[in-house]
C-alpha atoms as a PDB file:
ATOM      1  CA  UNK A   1       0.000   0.000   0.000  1.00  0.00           C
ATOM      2  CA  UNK A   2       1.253   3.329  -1.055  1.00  0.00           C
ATOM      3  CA  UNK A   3       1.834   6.274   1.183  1.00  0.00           C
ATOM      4  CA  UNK A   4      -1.156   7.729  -0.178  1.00  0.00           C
ATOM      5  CA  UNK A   5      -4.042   5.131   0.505  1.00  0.00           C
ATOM      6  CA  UNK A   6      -5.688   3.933   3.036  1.00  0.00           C
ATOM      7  CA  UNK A   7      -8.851   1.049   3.461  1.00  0.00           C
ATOM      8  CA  UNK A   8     -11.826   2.080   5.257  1.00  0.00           C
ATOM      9  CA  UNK A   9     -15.621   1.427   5.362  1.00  0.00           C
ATOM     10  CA  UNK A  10     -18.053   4.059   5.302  1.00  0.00           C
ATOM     11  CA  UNK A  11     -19.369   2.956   9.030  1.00  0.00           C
ATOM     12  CA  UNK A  12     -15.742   3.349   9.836  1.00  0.00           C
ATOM     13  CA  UNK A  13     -15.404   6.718   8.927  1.00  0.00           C
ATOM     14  CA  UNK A  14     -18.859   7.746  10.244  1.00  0.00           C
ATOM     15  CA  UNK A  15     -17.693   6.526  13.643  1.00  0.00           C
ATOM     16  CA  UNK A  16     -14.532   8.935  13.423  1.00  0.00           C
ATOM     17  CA  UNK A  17     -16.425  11.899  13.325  1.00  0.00           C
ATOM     18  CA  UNK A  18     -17.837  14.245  16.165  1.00  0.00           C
ATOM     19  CA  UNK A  19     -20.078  16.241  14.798  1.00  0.00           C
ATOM     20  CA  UNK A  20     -19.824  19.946  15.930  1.00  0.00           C
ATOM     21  CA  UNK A  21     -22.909  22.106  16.975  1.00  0.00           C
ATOM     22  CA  UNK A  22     -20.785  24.540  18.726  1.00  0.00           C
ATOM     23  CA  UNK A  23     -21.505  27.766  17.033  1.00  0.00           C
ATOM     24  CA  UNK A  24     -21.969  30.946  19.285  1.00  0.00           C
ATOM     25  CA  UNK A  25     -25.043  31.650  16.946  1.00  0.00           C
ATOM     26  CA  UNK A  26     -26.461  28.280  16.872  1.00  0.00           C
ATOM     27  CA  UNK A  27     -30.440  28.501  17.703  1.00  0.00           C
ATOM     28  CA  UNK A  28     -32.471  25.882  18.899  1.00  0.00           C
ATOM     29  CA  UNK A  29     -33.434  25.216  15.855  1.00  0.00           C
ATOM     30  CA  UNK A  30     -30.202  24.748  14.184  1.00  0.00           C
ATOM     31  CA  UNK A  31     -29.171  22.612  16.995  1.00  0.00           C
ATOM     32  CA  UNK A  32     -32.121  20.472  16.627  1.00  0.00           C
ATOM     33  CA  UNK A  33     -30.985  20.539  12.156  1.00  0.00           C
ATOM     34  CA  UNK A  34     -27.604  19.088  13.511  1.00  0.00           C
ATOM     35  CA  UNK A  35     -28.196  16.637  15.684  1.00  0.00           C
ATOM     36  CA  UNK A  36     -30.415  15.154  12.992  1.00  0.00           C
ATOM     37  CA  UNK A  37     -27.453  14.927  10.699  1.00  0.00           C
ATOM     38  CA  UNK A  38     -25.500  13.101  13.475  1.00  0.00           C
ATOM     39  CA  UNK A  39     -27.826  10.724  14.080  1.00  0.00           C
ATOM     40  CA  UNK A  40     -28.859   9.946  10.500  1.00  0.00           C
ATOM     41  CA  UNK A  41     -25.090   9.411   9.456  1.00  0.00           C
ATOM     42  CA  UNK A  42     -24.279   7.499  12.709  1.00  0.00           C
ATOM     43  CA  UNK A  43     -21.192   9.371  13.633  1.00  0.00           C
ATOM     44  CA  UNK A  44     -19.407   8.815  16.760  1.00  0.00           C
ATOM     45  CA  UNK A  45     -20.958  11.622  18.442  1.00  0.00           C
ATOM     46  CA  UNK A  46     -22.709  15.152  19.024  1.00  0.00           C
ATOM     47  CA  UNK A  47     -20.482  17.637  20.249  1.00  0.00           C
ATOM     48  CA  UNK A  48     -22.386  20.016  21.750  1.00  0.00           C
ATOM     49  CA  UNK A  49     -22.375  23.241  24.438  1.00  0.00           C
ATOM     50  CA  UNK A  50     -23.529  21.962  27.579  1.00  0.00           C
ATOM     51  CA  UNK A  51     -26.813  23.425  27.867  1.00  0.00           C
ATOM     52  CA  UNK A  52     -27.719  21.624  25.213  1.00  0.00           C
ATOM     53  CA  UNK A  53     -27.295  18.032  26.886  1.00  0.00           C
ATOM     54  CA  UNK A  54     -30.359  17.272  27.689  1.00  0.00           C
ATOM     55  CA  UNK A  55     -32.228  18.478  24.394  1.00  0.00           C
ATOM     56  CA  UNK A  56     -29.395  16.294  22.368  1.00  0.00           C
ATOM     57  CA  UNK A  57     -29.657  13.393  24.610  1.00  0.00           C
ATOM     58  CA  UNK A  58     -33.331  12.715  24.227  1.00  0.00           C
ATOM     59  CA  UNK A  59     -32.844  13.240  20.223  1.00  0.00           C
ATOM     60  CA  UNK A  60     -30.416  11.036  20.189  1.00  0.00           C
ATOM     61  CA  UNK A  61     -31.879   8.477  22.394  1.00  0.00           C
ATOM     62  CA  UNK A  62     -32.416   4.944  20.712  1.00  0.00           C
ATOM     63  CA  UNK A  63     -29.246   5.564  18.815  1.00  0.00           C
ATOM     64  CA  UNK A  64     -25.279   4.738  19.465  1.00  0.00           C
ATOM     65  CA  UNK A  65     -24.439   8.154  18.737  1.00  0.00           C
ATOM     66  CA  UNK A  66     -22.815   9.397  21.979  1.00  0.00           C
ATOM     67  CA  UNK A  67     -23.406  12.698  23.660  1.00  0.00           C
ATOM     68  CA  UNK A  68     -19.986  15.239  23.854  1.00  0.00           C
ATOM     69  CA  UNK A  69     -20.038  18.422  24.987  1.00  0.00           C
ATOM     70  CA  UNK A  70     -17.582  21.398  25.954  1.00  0.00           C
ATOM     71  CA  UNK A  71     -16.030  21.709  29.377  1.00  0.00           C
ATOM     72  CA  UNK A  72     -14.291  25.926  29.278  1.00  0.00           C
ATOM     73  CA  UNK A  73     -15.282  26.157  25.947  1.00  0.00           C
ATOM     74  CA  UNK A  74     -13.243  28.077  23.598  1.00  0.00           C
ATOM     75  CA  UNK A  75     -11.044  29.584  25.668  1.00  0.00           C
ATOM     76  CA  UNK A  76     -10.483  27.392  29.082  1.00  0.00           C
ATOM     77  CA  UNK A  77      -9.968  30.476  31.393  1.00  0.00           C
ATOM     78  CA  UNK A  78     -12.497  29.347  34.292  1.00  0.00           C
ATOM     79  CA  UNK A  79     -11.428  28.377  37.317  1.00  0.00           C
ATOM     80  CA  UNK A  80     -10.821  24.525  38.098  1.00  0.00           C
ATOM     81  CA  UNK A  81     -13.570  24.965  40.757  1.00  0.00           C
ATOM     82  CA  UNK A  82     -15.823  26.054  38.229  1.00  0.00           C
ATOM     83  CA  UNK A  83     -14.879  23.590  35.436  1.00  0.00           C
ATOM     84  CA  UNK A  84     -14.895  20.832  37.386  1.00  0.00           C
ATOM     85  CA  UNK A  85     -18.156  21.706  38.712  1.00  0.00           C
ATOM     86  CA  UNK A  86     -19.326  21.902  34.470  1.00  0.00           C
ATOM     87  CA  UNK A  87     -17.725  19.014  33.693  1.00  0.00           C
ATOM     88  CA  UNK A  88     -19.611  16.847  36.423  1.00  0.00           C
ATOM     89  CA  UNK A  89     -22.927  18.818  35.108  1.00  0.00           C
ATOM     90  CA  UNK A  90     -22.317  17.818  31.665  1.00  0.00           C
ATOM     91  CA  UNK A  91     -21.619  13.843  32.826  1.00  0.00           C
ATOM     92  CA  UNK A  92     -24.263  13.611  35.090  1.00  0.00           C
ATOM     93  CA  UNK A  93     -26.770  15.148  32.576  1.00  0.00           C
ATOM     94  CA  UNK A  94     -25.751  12.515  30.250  1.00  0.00           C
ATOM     95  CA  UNK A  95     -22.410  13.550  27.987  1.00  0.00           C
ATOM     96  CA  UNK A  96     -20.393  10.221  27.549  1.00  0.00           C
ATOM     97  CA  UNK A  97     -17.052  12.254  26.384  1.00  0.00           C
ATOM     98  CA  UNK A  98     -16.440  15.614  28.107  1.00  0.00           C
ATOM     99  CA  UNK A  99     -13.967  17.553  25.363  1.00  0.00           C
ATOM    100  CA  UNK A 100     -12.306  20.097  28.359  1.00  0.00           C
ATOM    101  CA  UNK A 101     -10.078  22.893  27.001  1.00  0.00           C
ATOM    102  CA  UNK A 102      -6.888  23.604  28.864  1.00  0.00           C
ATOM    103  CA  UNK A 103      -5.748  27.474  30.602  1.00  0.00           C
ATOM    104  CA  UNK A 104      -3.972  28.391  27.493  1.00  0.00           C
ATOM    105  CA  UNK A 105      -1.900  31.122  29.678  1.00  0.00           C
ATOM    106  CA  UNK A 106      -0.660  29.026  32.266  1.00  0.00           C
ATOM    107  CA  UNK A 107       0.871  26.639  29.074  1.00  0.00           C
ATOM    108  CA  UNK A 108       2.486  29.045  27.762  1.00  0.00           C
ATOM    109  CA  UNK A 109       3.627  30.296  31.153  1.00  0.00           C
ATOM    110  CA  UNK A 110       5.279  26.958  32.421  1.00  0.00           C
ATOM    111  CA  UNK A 111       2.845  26.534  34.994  1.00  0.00           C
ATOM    112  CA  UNK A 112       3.204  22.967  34.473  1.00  0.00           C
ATOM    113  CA  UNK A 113       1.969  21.958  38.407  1.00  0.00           C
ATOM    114  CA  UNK A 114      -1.509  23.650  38.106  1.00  0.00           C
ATOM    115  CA  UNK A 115      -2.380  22.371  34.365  1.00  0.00           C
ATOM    116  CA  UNK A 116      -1.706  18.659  35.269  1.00  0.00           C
ATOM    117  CA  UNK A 117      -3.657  19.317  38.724  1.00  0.00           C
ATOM    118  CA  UNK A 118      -6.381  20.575  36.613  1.00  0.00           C
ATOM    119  CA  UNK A 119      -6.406  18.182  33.911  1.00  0.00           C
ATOM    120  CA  UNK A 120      -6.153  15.396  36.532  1.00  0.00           C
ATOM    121  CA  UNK A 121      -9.297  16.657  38.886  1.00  0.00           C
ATOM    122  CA  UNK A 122     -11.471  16.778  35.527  1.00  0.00           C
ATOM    123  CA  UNK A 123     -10.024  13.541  34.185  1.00  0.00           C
ATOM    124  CA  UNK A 124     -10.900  11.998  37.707  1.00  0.00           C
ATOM    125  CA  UNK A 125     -14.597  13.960  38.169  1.00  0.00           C
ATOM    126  CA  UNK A 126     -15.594  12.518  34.122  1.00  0.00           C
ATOM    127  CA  UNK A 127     -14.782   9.011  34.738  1.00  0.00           C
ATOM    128  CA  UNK A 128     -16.065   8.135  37.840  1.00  0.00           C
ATOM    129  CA  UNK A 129     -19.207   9.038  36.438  1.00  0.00           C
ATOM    130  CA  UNK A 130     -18.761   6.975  33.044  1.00  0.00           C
ATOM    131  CA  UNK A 131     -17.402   9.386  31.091  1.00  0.00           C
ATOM    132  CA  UNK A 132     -14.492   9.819  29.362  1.00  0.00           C
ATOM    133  CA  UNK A 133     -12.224  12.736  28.809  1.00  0.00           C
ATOM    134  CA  UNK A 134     -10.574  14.968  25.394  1.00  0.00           C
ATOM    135  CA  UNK A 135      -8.227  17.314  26.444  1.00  0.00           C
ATOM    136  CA  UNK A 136      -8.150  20.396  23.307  1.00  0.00           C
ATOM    137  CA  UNK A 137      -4.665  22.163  23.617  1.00  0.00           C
ATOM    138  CA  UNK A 138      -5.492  24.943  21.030  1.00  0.00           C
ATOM    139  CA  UNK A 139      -2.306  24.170  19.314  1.00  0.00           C
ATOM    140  CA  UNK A 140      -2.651  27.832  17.208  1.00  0.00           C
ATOM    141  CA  UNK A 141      -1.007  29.279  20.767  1.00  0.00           C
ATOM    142  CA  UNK A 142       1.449  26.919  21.372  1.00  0.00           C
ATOM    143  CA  UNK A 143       4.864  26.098  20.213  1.00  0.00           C
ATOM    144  CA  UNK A 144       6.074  22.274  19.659  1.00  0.00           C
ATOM    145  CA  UNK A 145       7.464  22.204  23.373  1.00  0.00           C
ATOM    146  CA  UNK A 146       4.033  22.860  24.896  1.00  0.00           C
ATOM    147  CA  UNK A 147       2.138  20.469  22.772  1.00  0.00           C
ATOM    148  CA  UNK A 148       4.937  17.500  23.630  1.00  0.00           C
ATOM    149  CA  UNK A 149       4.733  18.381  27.205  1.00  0.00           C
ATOM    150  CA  UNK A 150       1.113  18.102  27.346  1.00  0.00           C
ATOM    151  CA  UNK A 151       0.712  15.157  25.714  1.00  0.00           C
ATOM    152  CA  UNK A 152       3.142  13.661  28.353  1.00  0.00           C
ATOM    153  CA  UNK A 153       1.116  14.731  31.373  1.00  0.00           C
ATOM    154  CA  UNK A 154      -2.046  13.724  29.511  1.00  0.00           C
ATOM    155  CA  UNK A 155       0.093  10.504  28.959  1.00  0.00           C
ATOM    156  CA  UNK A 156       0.786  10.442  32.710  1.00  0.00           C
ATOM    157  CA  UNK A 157      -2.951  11.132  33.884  1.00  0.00           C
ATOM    158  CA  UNK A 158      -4.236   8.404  31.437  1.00  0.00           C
ATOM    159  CA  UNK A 159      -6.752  10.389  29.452  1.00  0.00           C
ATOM    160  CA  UNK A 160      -8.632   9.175  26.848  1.00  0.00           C
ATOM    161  CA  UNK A 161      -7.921  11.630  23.745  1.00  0.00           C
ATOM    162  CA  UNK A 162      -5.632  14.664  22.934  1.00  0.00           C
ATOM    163  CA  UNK A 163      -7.256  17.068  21.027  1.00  0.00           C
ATOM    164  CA  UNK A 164      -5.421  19.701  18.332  1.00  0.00           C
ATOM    165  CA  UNK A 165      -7.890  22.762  18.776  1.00  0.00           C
ATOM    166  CA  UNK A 166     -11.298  24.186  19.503  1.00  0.00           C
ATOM    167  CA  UNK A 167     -12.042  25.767  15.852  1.00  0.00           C
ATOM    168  CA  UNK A 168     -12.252  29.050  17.676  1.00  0.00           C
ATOM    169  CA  UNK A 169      -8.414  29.914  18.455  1.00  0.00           C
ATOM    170  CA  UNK A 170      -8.103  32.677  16.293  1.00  0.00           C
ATOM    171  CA  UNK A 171      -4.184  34.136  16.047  1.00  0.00           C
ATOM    172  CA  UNK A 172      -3.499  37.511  14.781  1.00  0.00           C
ATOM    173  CA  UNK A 173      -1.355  37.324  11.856  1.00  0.00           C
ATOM    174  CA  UNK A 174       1.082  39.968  10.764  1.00  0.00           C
ATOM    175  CA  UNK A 175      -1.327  41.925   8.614  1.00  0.00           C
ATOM    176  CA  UNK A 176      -3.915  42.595  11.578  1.00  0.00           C
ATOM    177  CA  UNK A 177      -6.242  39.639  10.382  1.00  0.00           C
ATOM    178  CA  UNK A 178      -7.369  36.705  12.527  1.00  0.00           C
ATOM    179  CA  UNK A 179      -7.253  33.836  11.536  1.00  0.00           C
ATOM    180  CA  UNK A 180      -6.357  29.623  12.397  1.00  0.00           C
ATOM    181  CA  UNK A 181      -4.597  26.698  11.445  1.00  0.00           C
ATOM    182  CA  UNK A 182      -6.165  23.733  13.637  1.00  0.00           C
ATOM    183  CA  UNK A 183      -4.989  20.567  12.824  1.00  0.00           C
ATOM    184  CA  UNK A 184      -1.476  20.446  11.211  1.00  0.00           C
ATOM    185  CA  UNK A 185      -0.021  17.171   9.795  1.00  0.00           C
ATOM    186  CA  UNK A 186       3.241  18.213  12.345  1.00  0.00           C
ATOM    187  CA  UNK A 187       1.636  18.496  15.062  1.00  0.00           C
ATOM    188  CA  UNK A 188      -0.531  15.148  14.374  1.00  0.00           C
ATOM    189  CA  UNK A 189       2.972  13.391  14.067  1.00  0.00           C
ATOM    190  CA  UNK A 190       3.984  15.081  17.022  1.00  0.00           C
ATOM    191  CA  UNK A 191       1.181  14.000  19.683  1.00  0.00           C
ATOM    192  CA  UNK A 192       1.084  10.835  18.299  1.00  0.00           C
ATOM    193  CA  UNK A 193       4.650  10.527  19.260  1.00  0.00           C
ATOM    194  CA  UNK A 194       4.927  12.007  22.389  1.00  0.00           C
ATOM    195  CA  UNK A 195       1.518  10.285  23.509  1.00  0.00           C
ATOM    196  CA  UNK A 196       1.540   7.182  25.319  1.00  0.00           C
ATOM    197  CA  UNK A 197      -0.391   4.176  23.013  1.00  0.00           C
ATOM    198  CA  UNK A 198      -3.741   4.211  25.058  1.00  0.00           C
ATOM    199  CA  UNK A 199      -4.019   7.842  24.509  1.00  0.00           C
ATOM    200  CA  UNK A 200      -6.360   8.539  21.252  1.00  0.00           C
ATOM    201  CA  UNK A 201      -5.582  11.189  18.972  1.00  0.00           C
ATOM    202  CA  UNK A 202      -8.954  13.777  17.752  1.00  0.00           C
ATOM    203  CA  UNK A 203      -7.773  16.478  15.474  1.00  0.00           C
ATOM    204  CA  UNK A 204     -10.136  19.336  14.905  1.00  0.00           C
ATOM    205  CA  UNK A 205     -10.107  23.124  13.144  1.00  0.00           C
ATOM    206  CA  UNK A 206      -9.146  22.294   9.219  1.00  0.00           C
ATOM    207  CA  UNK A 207     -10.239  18.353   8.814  1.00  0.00           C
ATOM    208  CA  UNK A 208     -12.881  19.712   6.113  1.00  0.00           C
ATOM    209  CA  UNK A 209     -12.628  17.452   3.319  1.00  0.00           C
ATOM    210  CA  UNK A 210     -12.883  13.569   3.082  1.00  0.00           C
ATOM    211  CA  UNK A 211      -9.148  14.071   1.694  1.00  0.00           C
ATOM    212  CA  UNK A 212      -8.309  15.624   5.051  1.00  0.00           C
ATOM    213  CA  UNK A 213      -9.847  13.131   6.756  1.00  0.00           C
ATOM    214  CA  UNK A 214      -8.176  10.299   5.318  1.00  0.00           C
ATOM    215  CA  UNK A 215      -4.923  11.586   5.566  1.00  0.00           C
ATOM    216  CA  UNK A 216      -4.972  12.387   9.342  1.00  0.00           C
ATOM    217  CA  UNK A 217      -6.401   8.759   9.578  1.00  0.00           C
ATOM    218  CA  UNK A 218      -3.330   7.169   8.175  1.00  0.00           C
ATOM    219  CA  UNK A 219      -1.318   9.639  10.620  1.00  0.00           C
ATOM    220  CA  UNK A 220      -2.638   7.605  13.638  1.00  0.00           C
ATOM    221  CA  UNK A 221      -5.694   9.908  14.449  1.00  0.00           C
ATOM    222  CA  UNK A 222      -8.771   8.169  15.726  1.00  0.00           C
ATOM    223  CA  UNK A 223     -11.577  11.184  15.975  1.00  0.00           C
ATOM    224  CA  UNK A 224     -11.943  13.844  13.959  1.00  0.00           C
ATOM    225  CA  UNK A 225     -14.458  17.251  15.101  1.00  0.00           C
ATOM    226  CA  UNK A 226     -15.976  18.612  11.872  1.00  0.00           C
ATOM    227  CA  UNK A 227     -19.205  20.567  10.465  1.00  0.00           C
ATOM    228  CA  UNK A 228     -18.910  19.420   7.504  1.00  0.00           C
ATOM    229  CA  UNK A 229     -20.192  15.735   7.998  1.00  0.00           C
ATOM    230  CA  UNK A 230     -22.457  15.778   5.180  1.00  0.00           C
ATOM    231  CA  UNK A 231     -20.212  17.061   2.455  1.00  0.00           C
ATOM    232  CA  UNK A 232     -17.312  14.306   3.482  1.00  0.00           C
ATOM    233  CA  UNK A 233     -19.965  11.340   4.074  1.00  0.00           C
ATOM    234  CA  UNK A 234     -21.117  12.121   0.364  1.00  0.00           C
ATOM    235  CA  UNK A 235     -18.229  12.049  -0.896  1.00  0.00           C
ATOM    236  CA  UNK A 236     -17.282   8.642   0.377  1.00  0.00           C
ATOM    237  CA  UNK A 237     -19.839   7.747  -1.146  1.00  0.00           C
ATOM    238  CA  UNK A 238     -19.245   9.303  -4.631  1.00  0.00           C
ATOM    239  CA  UNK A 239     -15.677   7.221  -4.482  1.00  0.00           C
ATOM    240  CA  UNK A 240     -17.095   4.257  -3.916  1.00  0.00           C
ATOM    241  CA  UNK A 241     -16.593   3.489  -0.138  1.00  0.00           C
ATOM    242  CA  UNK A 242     -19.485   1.587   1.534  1.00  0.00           C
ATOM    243  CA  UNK A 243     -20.066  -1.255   4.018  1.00  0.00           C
ATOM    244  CA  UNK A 244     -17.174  -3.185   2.774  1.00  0.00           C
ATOM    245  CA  UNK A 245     -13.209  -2.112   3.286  1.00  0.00           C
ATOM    246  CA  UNK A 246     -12.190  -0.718  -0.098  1.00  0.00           C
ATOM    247  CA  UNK A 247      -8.776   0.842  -0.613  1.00  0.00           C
ATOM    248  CA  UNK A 248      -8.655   4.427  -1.601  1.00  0.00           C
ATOM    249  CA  UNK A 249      -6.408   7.364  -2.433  1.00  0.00           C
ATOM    250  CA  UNK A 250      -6.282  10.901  -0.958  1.00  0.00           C
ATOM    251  CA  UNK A 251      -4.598  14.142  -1.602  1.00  0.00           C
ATOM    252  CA  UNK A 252      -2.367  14.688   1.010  1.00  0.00           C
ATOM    253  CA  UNK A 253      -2.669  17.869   3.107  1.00  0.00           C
ATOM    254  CA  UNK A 254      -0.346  20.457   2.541  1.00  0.00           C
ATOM    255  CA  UNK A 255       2.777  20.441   5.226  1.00  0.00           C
ATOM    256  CA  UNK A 256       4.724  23.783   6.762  1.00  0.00           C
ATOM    257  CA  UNK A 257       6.762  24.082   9.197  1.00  0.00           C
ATOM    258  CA  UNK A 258       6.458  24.340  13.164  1.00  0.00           C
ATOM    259  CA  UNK A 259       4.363  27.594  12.621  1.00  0.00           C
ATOM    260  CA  UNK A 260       2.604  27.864  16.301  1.00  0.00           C
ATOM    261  CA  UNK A 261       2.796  30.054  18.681  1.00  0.00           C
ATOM    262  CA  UNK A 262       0.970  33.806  18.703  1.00  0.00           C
ATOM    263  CA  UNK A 263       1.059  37.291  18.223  1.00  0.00           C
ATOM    264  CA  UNK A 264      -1.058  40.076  20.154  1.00  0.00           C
END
């Protein structure tokens, strides 16, 4: 098999996908559109805000498609106290996988001692209550240091998945615009190395295309976050993947350098 190809079932990429209904401007409504789409493709999950739990649990009821939502969602600048006490909300009202977001500042500030303390006391509040837990580093902020070290404690705390970004860490660039990268085929390779092999890999923020997807696949990722579900599930389809494995091609994503890191 060539660098290029990989052999998957449709089921088996449904199942890597968490659907995202995380928009600031999402309605009711549009929440309600969404979680249709999940549960008519079969994905893996939902990924919702957590006051949405209980509306996405009872449309999703009868159906494998788990319930995930947001723990210091986009920006992880609560206190532990408080996510913590969001995190055992979101379990207890019913999310299986709790995606947490880590205190971006006290990453890139070395404070190394109070984001493992944090990480562990929402790792530990999730799974005694059944769930499990995706720590999102927002890898837009951080340089290739920070990302390694994290997915050693993460490594170290036994959490379930590492996760590349929130879709929301917008960086200034150098002409005054915002903008972000997400998931970067360096720093795939580089949490898959520097995680332990229980830890899963979920990359999220730029997997928009079933080429994407595919390619982060064959880089050891395991979940992808994406709203566009539809388009990539059609065009499995279109090439010919269904129920049985069938080996396929992709277009490779395009590779830079170690760009992260930010600029105010």
């Amino acid at each position: 098999m060539s660098e290029n190809t990989i052999t998957v079932t449709l089921p088996q990429l449904a199942k890597m996908i968490d659907h995202s209904l995380l928009h600031p401007t999402m309605t009711d409504a549009d929440i309600l559109a969404g979680l249709k789409i999940a549960r008519d493709h079969n994905v893996a999950t939902a990924c919702v805000k957590p006051y949405a739990v209980p509306l996405a649990k009872k449309e999703l009821a009868g159906t494998d498609v788990l319930v995930c939502p947001v723990i210091g969602f986009p920006h992880g600048n609560s206190t532990t106290e408080i996510k913590v006490a969001e995190a055992i909300a979101a379990a207890e009202a019913g999310g299986a996988e709790i995606d947490m977001v880590v205190n971006i500042g006290k990453v890139l500030g070395g404070d190394w001692e109070y984001v493992t303390d944090e990480i562990r006391q929402i790792n530990e509040a999730v799974t005694h209550r059944g769930a499990i837990l995706k720590v999102i580093f927002e890898n837009d902020y951080l340089k290739a240091d920070h990302i390694a070290r994290l997915c050693e404690i993460c490594t170290e705390l036994q959490v379930a998945f590492v996760k590349t970004s929130t879709g929301y860490g917008f960086v200034k660039q150098k002409d005054g615009s915002y903008n972000y990268k997400g998931a970067t085929v360096q720093h795939l390779r580089l949490m898959r190395e520097k995680s332990g092999e229980n830890v899963q890999i979920k990359a999220a923020g730029g997997v928009r295309t079933l080429d994407d997807l595919l390619h982060v696949m064959k880089l050891g990722v395991t979940r992808i976050g994406a709203t566009a579900t539809v388009a990539i599930l059609e065009e499995a389809r279109k090439r010919g993947i269904d129920q049985d494995p069938v080996q396929v091609s992709f277009k490779p994503m395009k590779e830079e350098g170690d760009v992260g890191g930010y600029e105010i």
